[in-house]
Protein backbone atom coordinates (compact mmCIF):
# COMPACT_ATOMS: atom_id res chain seq x y z
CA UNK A 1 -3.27 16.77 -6.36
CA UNK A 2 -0.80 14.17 -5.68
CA UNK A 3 -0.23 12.38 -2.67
CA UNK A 4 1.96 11.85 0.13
CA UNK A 5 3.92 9.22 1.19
CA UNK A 6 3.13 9.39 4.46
CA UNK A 7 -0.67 9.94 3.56
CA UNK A 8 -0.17 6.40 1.94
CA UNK A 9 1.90 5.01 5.04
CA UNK A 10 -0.88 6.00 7.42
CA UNK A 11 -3.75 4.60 5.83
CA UNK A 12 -2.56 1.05 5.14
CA UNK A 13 -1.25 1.28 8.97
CA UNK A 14 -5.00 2.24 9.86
CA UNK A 15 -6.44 -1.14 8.13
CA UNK A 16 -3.64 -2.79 9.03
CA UNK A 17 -1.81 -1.97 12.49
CA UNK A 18 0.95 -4.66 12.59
CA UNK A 19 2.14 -4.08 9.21
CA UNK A 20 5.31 -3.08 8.14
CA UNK A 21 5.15 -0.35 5.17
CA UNK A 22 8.03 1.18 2.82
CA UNK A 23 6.99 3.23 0.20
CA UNK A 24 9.20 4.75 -2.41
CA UNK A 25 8.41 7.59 -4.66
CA UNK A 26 9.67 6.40 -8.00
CA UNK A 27 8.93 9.22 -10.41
CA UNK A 28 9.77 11.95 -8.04
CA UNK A 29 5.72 13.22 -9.00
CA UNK A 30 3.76 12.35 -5.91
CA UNK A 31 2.06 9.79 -8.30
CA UNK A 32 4.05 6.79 -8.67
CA UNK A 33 4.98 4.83 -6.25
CA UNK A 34 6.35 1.61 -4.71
CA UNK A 35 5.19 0.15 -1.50
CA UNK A 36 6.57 -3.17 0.12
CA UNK A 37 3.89 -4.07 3.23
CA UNK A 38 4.78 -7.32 5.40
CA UNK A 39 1.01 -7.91 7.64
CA UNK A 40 0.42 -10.62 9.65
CA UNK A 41 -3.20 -10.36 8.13
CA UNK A 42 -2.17 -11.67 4.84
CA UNK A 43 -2.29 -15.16 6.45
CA UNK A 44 -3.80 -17.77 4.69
CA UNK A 45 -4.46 -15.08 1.46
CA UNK A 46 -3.69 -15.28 -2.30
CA UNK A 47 -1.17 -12.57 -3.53
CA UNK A 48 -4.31 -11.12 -5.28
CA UNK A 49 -6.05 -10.79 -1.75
CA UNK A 50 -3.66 -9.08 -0.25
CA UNK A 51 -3.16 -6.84 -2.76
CA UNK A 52 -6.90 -6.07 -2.55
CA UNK A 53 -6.61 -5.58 1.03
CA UNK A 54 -4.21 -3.41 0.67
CA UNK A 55 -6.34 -1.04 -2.33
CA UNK A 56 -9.13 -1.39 -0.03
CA UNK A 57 -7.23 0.48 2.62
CA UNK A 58 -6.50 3.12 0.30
CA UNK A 59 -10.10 4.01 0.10
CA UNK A 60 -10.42 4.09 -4.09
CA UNK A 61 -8.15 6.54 -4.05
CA UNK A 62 -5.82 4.08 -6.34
CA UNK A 63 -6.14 5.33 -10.27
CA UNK A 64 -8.01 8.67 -9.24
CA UNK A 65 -5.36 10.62 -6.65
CA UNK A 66 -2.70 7.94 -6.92
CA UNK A 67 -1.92 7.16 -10.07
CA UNK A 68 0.09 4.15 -9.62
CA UNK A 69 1.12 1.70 -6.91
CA UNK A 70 3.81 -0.98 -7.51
CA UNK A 71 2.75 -3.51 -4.69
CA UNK A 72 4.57 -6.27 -3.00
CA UNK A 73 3.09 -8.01 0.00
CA UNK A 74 4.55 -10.62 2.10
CA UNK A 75 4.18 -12.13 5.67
CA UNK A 76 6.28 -11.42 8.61
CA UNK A 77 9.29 -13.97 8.70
């Protein structure tokens, strides 16, 4: 079963309350997706930390209910 947007949206919010999340549905199939998230909580983090924080939030749903995740992560400006 695929999953929502907001499903995603919600659960990154939930590990990470100040963040800033856009996710775009690129294939139209509930399965592939984009997601830009801006967290104060990337401070001081490698771009393969906060990609990890950000699959941790998922809870291992990544490569089982959602397929695929483009990710970008940045820091508030």
């Amino acid at each position: 079963m695929p999953m929502e947007a907001g499903d995603i949206e919600r659960m990154i919010k939930q590990a990470l309350p100040d963040a800033t999340v856009k996710i775009q549905d690129l294939a139209g199939d509930g399965d592939h997706y984009a997601a830009t998230v801006t967290s104060s909580a990337f401070e001081g983090k490698s771009r393969v930390q906060q990609h990890q924080m950000v699959y941790d939030a998922l809870g291992g749903r990544m490569g089982d209910v959602l397929h695929a995740l483009a990710l970008t992560t940045s820091l508030p400006k």
